[in-house]
Structure formats: structure tokens, C-alpha cells
Protein backbone atom coordinates (compact mmCIF):
# COMPACT_ATOMS: atom_id res chain seq x y z
CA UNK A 1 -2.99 15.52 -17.15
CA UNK A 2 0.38 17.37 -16.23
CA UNK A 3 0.67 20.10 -13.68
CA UNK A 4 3.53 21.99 -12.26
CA UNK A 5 4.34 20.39 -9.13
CA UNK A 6 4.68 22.05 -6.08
CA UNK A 7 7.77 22.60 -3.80
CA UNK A 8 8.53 21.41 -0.30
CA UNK A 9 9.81 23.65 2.23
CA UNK A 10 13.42 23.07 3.20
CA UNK A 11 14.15 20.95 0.65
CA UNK A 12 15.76 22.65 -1.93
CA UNK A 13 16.72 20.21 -4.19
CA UNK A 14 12.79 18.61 -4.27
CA UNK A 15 12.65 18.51 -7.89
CA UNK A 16 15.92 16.79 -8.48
CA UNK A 17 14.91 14.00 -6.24
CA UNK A 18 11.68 13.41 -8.13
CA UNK A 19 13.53 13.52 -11.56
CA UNK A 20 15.95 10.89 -10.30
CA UNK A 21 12.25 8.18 -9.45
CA UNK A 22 10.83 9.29 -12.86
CA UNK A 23 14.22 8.44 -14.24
CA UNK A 24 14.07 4.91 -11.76
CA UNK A 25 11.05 3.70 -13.65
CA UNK A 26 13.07 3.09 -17.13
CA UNK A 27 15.86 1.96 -15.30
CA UNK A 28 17.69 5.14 -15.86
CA UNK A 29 20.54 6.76 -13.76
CA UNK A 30 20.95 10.79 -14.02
CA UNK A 31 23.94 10.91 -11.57
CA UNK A 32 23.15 8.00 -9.31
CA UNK A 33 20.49 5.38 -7.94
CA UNK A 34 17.81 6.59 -6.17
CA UNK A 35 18.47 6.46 -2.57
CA UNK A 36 15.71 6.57 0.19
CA UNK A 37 17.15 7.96 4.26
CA UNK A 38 15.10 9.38 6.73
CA UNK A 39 15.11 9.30 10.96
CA UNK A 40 13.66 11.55 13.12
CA UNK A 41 15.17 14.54 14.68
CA UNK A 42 16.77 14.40 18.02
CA UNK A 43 15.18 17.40 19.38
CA UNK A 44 11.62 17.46 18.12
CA UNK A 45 10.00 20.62 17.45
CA UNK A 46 6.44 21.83 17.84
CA UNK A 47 4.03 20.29 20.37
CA UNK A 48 2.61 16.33 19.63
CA UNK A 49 -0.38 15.99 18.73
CA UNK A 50 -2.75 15.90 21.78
CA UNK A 51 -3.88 12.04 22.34
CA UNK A 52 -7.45 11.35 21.29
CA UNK A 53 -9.66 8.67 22.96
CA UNK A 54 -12.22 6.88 21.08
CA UNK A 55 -14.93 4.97 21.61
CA UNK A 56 -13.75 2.22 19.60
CA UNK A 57 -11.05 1.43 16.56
CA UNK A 58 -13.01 2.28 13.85
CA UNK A 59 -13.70 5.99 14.65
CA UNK A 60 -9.90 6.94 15.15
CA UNK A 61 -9.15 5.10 11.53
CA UNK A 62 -11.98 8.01 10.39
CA UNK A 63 -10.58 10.95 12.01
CA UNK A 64 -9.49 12.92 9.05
CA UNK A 65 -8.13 15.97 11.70
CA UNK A 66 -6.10 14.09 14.06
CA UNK A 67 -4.69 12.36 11.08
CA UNK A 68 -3.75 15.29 9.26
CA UNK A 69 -1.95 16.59 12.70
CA UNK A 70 -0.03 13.01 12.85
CA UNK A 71 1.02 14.01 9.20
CA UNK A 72 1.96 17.42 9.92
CA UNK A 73 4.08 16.54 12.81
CA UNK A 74 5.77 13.98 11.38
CA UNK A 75 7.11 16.12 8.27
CA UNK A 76 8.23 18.30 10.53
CA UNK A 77 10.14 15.44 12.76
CA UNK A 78 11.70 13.66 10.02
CA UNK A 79 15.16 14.27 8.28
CA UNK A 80 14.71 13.41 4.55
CA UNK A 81 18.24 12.71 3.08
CA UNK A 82 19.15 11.36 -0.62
CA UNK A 83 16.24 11.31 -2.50
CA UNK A 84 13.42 11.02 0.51
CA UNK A 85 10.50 13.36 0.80
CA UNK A 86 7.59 13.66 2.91
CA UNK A 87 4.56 12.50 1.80
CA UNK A 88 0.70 11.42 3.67
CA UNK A 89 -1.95 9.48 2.02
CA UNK A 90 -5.43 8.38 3.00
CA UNK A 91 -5.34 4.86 5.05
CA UNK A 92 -8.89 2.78 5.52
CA UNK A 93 -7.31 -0.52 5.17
CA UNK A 94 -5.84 -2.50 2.40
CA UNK A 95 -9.57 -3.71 1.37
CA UNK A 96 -11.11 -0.43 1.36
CA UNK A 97 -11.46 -0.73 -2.68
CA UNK A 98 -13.71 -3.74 -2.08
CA UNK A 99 -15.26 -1.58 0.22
CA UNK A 100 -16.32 0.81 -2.57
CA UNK A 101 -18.66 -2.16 -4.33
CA UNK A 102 -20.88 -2.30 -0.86
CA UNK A 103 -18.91 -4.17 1.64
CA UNK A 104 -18.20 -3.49 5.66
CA UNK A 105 -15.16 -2.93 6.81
CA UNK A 106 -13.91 -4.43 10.89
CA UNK A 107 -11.56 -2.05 12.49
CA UNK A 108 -8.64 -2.86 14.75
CA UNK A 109 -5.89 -1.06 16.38
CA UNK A 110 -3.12 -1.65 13.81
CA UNK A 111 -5.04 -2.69 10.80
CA UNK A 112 -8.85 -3.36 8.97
CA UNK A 113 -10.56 -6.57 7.36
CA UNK A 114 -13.48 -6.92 5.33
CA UNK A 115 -16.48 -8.45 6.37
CA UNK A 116 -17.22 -10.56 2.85
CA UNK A 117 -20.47 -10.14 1.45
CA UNK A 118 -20.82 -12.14 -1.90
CA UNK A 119 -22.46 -15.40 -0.21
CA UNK A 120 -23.96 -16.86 -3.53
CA UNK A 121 -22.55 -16.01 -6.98
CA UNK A 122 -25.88 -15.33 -8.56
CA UNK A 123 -26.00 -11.98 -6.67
CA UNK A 124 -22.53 -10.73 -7.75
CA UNK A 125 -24.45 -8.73 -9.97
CA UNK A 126 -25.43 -6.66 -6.59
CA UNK A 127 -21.58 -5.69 -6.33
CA UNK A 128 -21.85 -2.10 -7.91
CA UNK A 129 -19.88 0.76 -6.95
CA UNK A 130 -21.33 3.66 -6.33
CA UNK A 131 -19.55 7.48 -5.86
CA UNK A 132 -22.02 7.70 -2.76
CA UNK A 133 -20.75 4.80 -1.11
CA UNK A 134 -19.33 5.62 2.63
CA UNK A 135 -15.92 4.71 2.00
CA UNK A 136 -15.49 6.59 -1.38
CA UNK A 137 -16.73 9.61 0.02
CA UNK A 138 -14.71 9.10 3.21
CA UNK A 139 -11.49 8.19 1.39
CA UNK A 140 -11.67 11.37 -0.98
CA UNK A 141 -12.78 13.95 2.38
CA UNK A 142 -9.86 12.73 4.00
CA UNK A 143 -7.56 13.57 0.68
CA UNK A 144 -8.91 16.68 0.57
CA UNK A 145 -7.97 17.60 4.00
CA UNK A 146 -4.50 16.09 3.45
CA UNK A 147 -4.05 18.06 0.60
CA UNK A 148 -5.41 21.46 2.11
CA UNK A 149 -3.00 21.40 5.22
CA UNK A 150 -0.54 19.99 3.70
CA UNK A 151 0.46 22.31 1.08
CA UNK A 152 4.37 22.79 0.95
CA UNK A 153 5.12 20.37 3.81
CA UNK A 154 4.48 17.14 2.03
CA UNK A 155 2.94 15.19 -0.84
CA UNK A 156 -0.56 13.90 -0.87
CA UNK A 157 -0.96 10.23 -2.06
CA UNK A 158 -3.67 8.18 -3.12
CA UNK A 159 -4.82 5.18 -1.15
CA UNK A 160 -3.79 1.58 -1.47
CA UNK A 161 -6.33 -0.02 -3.98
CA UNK A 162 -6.59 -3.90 -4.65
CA UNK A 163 -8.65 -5.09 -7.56
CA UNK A 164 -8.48 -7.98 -9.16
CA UNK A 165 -8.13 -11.55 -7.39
CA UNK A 166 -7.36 -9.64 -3.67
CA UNK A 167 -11.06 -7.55 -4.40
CA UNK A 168 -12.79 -10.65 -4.98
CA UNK A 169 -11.22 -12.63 -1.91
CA UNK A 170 -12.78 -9.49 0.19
CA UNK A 171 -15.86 -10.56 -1.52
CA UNK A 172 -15.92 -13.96 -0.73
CA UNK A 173 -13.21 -14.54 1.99
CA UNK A 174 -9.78 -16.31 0.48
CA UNK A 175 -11.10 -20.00 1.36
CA UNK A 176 -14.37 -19.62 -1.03
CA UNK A 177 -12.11 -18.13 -3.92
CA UNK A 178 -10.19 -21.29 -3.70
CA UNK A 179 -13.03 -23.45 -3.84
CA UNK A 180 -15.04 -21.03 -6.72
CA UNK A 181 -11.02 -21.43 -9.31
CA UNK A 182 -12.09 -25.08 -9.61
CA UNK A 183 -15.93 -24.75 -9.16
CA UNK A 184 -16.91 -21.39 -11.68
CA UNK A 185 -13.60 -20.09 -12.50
CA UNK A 186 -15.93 -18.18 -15.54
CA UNK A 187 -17.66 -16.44 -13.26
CA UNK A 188 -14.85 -15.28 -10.98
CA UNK A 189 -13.41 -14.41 -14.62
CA UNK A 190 -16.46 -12.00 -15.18
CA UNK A 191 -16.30 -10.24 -12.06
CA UNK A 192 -12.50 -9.67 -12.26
CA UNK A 193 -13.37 -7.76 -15.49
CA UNK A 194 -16.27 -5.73 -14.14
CA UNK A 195 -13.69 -4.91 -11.38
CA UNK A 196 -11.02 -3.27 -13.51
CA UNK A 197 -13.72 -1.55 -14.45
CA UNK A 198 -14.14 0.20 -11.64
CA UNK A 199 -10.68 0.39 -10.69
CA UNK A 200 -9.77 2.18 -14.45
CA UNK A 201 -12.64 4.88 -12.83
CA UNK A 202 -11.20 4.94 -9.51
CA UNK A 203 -7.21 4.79 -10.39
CA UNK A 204 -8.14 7.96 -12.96
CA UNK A 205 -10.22 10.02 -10.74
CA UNK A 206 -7.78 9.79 -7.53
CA UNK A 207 -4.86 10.78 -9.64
CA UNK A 208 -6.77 13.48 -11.77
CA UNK A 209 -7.33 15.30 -8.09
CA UNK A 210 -3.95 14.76 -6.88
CA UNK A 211 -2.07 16.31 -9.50
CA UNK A 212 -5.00 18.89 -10.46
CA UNK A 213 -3.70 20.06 -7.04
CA UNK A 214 0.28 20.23 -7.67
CA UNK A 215 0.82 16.76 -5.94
CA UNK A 216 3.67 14.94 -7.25
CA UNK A 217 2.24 11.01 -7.25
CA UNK A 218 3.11 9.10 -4.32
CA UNK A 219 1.13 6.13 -1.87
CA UNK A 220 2.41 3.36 0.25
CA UNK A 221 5.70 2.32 -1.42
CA UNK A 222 7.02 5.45 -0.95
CA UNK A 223 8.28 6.18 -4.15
CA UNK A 224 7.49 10.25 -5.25
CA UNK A 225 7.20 10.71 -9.00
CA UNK A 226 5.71 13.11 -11.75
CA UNK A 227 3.99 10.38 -13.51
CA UNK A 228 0.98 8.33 -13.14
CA UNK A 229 1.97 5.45 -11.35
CA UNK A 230 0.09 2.09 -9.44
CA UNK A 231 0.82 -0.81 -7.58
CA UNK A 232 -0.57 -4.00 -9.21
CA UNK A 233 -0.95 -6.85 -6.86
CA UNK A 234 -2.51 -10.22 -5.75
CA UNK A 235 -1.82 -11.96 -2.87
CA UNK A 236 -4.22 -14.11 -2.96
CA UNK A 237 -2.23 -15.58 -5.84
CA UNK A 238 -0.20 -17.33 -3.26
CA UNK A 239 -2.90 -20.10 -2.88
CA UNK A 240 -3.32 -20.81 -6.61
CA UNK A 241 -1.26 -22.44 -9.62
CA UNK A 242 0.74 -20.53 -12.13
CA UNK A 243 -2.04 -21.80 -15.15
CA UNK A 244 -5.19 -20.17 -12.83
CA UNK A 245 -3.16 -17.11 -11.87
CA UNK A 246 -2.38 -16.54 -16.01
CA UNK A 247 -5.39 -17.55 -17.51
CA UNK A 248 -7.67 -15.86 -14.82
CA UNK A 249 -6.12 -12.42 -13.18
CA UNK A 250 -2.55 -12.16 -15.07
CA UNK A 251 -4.73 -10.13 -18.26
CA UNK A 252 -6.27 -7.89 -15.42
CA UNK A 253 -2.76 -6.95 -14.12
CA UNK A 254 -2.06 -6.14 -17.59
CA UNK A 255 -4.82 -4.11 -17.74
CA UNK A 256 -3.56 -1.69 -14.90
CA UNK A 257 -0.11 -1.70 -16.08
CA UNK A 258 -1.25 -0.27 -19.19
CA UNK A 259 -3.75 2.11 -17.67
CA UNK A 260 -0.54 3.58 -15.87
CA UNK A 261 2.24 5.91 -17.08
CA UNK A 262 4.66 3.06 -14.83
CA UNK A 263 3.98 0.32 -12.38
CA UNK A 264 5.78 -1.58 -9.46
CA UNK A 265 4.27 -4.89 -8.65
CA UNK A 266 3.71 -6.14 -4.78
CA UNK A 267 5.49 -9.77 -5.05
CA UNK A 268 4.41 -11.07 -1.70
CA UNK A 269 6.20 -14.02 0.11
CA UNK A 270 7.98 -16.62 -1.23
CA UNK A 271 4.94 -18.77 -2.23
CA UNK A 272 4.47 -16.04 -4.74
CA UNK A 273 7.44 -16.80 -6.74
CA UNK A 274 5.62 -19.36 -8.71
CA UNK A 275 3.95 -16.51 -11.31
CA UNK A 276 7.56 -14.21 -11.40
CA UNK A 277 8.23 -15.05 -14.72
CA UNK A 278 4.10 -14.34 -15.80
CA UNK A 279 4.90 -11.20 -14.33
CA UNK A 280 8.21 -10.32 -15.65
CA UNK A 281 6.74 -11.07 -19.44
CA UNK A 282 4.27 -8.00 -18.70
CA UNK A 283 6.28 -5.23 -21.54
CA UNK A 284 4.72 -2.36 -19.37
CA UNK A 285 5.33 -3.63 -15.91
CA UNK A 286 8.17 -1.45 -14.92
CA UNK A 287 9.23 -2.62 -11.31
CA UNK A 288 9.37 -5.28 -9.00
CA UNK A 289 8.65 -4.91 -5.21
CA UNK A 290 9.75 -8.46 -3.89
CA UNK A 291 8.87 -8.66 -0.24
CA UNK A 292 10.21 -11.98 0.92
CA UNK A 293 8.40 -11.58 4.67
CA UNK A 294 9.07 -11.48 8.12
CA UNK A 295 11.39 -14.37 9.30
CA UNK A 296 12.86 -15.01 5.42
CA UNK A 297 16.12 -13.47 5.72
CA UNK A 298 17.33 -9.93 4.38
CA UNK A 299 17.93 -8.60 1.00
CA UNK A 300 21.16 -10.22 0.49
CA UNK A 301 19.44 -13.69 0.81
CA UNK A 302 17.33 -13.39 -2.48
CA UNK A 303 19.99 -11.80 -4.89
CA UNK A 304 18.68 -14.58 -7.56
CA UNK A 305 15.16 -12.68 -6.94
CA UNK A 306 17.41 -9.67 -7.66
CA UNK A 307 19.12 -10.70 -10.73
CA UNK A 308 16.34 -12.56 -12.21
CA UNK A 309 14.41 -9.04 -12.25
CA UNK A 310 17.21 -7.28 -13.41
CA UNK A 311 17.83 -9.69 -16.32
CA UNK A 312 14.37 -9.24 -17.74
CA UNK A 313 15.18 -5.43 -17.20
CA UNK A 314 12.93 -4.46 -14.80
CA UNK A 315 13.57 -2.38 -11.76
CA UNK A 316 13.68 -3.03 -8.30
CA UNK A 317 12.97 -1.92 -5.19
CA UNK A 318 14.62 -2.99 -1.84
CA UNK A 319 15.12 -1.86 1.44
CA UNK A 320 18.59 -3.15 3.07
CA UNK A 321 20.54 -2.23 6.01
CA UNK A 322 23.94 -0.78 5.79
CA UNK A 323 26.26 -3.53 6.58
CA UNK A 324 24.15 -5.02 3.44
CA UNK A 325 25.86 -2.49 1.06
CA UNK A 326 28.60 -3.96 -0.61
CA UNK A 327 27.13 -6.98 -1.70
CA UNK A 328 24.44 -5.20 -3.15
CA UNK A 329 26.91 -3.31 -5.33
CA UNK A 330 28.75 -6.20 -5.98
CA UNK A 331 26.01 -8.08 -7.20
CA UNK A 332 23.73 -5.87 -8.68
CA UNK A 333 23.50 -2.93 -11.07
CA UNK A 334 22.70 0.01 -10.29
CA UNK A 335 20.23 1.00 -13.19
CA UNK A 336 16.46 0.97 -11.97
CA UNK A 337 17.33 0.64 -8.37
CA UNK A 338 15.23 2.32 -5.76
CA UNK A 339 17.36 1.68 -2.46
CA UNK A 340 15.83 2.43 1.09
CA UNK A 341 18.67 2.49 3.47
CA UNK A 342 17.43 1.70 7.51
CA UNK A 343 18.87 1.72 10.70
CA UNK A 344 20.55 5.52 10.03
CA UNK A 345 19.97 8.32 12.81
CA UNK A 346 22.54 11.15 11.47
CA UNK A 347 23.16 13.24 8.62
CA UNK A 348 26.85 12.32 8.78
CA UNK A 349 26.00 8.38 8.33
CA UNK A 350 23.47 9.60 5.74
CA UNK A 351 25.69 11.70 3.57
CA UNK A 352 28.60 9.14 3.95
CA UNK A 353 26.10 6.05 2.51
CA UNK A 354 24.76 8.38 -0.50
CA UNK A 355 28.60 8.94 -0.88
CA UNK A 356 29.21 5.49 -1.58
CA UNK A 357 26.12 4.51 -3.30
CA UNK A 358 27.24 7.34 -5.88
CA UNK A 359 30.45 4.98 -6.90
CA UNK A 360 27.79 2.46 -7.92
CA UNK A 361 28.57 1.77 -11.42
């Protein structure tokens, strides 16, 4: 499904800046790397949104009009320079997908958990989805509004979804799944495939409505692109070897990378690093998203990460700071780069850093 996507207000040159990430996916350069800069204004304009108390966490996380104003607001608040654009997506939590097969969600101030609900592995048969279900309802009425209001001022995503190994450790809470690799790996096998099944329906159906509506594709990474793109990931892969990982859940993330017009997989935390090369063997696996973690350095500390990517000719996608720069140039190239620059709060800074990225060759 292709539709024309829409414009954003004050941004001119919208449609050049989402050629340049379509063009990032095949490691492709139309006149330079795409480059990622945004701050918020100095002098805010229009009033805040009014603060909201709740009667507890969970019912602010499900207030589809105050988060819609938040959205609002913030597009209007925030300088987009380079190839930056505003976009909102729907946010229940990073386990929300699980959520769709029948399980609770907790709610705290900063972030959600699942409450694990596949106790004994005869009734994983119970585990259905269901286009009733709470979540699935609540996570498309809160798209809709996003994409209603929204119109012009930024891009709608779709949610973060997990299947695979991270669904199934909502089902059964990380520690069990460790236990159930050596004890039944066959049937955590069997429910892995009955849950790309549901994410093929899910993945198809949230784009279909996003760009039925004009929406240039967009979620938590923050890249903005014309085609049909996801995020494969398992974190839970940090607790297992490189032979489970590939014989269990590696020919599920294959799955999604080919159900996808390009991908960008979440590589999280150095513990991770075992299954790289599984992943960077993947022929439709476009990108790498290595995120090293709190405490493990800064982007100039894993330029092996960097290269080894790079040399299997995949993509990459980093966020540095500026005094980073020139090492990055120096030891990278710039094909299939998708570079957020931080710590900017001017145009001037802004323009001068796309400047020099532009001599990238």
C-alpha cells in the first residue's frame, strides 16, 4: 500500500528529508548522511498543557487527550534541523504486544511491566489474541486521535511491538524462559511461531492505517520513512547462548525482516554481542541500532561495533555528541548512516554541524 504522504507545516523541505531515510536503509547517500537535530525553542509559544491529576499511573498512560495536547505542544516547541521531523506515536509500554494475547499490564510513573500469565505450558494454547482485547482497542483509539489532531503538525507512528523471545518472557517472566530453553525448548519453539503470527496481523494492520491516512512511517527510533519499516528485537537474548538464540528465535527475526519493506534491529547491551554476527547474516536486515547502555561509554568507544556493521554492509544508527564528530568521520563511512547529533540549542550550531557532516565522504 502506497499513499501520497502528507506535508508538515513549516518545513518546507519535508519530503527531501524523508527521501534522504528511505535512501539510509540501502546505505545510500543523495547529497549527504542523514542527520537528526532538534532543541526546543527559547521562547515557547502557545499555553502548556494544563496539568492533569490522576488517581493513579495507569489512567494518565490511557489518556488519549492529554496525550495528544503533550504532542501538539511539543511540535510546536521543537526546532527540527537536518533531516528531523516531528512525529507522536501511541505508548502503553514496551510489553503491550504481549498484552494483546490476554495479559495485564502494571503501570508506573515512567514506564509499564507485564504481569505474566502463562503459569503452566499446557495452557499456552489459552494465549489468543483477540481484536477485542483492551489494549488493541486502546492502542488503535489512541492512533486515531493522534492522527486526527495531528494532521500537518507531525507524523503518526505505530507502537513499539515485541514478539518473539521478549513476548514470551512477558508470558512467563525472563527467569522461567531460562529454565523452559533447557526444559521444553519445542514448546517455547511453537509458541514463538504462533506469535509471528499474530505479529504478521498486527505489524500489517497498524501500518495499513497509518499510511491509508498520509502518515509517512515512523515509531520509537525516530527514523521517518515512506516505506514499511519494523524494529526486530530480543532482549531477552542477553541471558541465552548464541546456538538457543539461532536455532530457537533467530528464524522468527527473519520472519519480520522479510515481512518488512526495511528493518533496524534493537542490539541491546553488550551481553548482546554474542548473536551480532547471527544477525548480521540476516540478507534483509537492513540496520543496526547498537545501544551499548548507560555507564558503557559513548559512541566513539565501540567503533569495532561500528565497523563490524559496516563491513557486512549494513547501516547504522548512532546518536553522538559533537565533540564526537571527527572521529566518527574518520573512522566510519558515511553510507547508511543515520546520525542524531545532542547537546545543540541553536540553529547556528545546527547549521554549522550539518555543514560539516556534508564533507563526509
Amino acid at each position: 500500500m502506497k499513499n501520497k504522504i502528507m506535508p508538515i507545516e513549516n518545513i518546507p523541505d519535508w519530503e527531501m528529508r524523508i527521501k534522504r531515510q528511505d535512501a539510509f536503509w540501502n546505505c545510500e547517500i543523495l547529497d549527504r548522511p542523514v542527520v537528526i537535530i532538534s532543541f526546543g525553542r527559547k521562547n515557547p509559544v502557545g499555553k502548556a498543557p494544563a496539568k492533569k491529576t490522576y488517581s493513579n499511573h495507569r489512567d494518565r498512560w490511557m489518556d488519549s487527550e492529554q496525550i495528544v495536547d503533550n504532542a501538539l505542544y511539543h511540535a510546536a516547541n521543537t526546532i527540527h534541523c537536518g533531516d528531523s521531523l516531528p512525529i507522536a506515536f501511541p505508548n502503553l509500554g514496551p510489553e503491550v504486544f504481549s498484552a494483546f494475547f490476554g495479559m495485564e499490564m502494571e503501570y508506573g510513573e515512567s514506564t509499564s511491566w507485564g504481569i505474566p500469565n502463562l503459569h503452566d505450558w499446557s495452557k499456552a494454547s489459552e494465549l489468543k489474541f483477540s481484536k477485542d482485547n483492551f489494549y488493541w482497542k486502546k492502542i488503535n483509539s489512541m492512533t486515531d486521535v493522534l492522527l486526527e489532531k495531528g494532521k500537518g503538525r507531525f507524523y503518526t507512528g505505530y507502537t513499539d511491538i515485541h514478539p518473539g523471545g521478549d513476548a514470551i518472557a512477558a508470558f512467563r517472566d525472563p527467569l522461567n524462559l531460562n529454565m523452559d530453553m533447557i526444559d521444553c525448548p519445542e514448546d517455547v519453539k511453537k509458541l514463538r511461531e504462533k506469535v509471528d503470527d499474530v505479529f504478521e496481523e498486527v505489524f500489517t494492520c497498524s501500518l495499513d492505517k497509518l499510511q491509508s491516512a498520509g502518515q509517512a512511517i515512523c515509531s520509537w527510533p525516530g527514523i521517518v520513512s515512506s516505506k514499511r519499516w519494523h524494529v526486530p528485537s530480543n532482549d531477552f537474548s542477553c541471558m541465552i547462548s548464541k546456538k538457543m538464540f539461532d536455532d530457537i528465535f533467530l528464524p522468527g527475526i527473519v520472519r519480520e525482516c522479510r515481512l518488512a519493506e526495511a528493518s533496524i534491529y534493537h542490539l541491546d547491551g553488550p551481553q548482546a554481542l554474542t548473536h551480532l554476527d547471527s544477525l548480521l547474516e540476516i540478507k534483509e536486515l537492513n540496520v543496526i541500532q547498537w545501544v551499548y547502555g548507560a555507564g558503557k561509554g559513548r559512541a566513539t568507544d565501540w567503533l569495532h561495533v561500528y565497523k563490524k556493521c559496516q563491513a557486512a554492509k549494513k547501516g547504522i544508527q548512532l546518536g553522538v555528541s559533537p565533540d564526537e564528530l571527527d572521529t566518527i568521520m574518520e573512522n566510519l563511512k558515511p553510507e547508511g548512516v543515520w546520525l542524531r547529533v545532542g547537546d545543540i540549542k541553536d540553529e547556528e550550531t545546527a547549521s554549522a554541524i550539518i555543514k560539516k557532516i556534508s564533507r563526509w565522504k
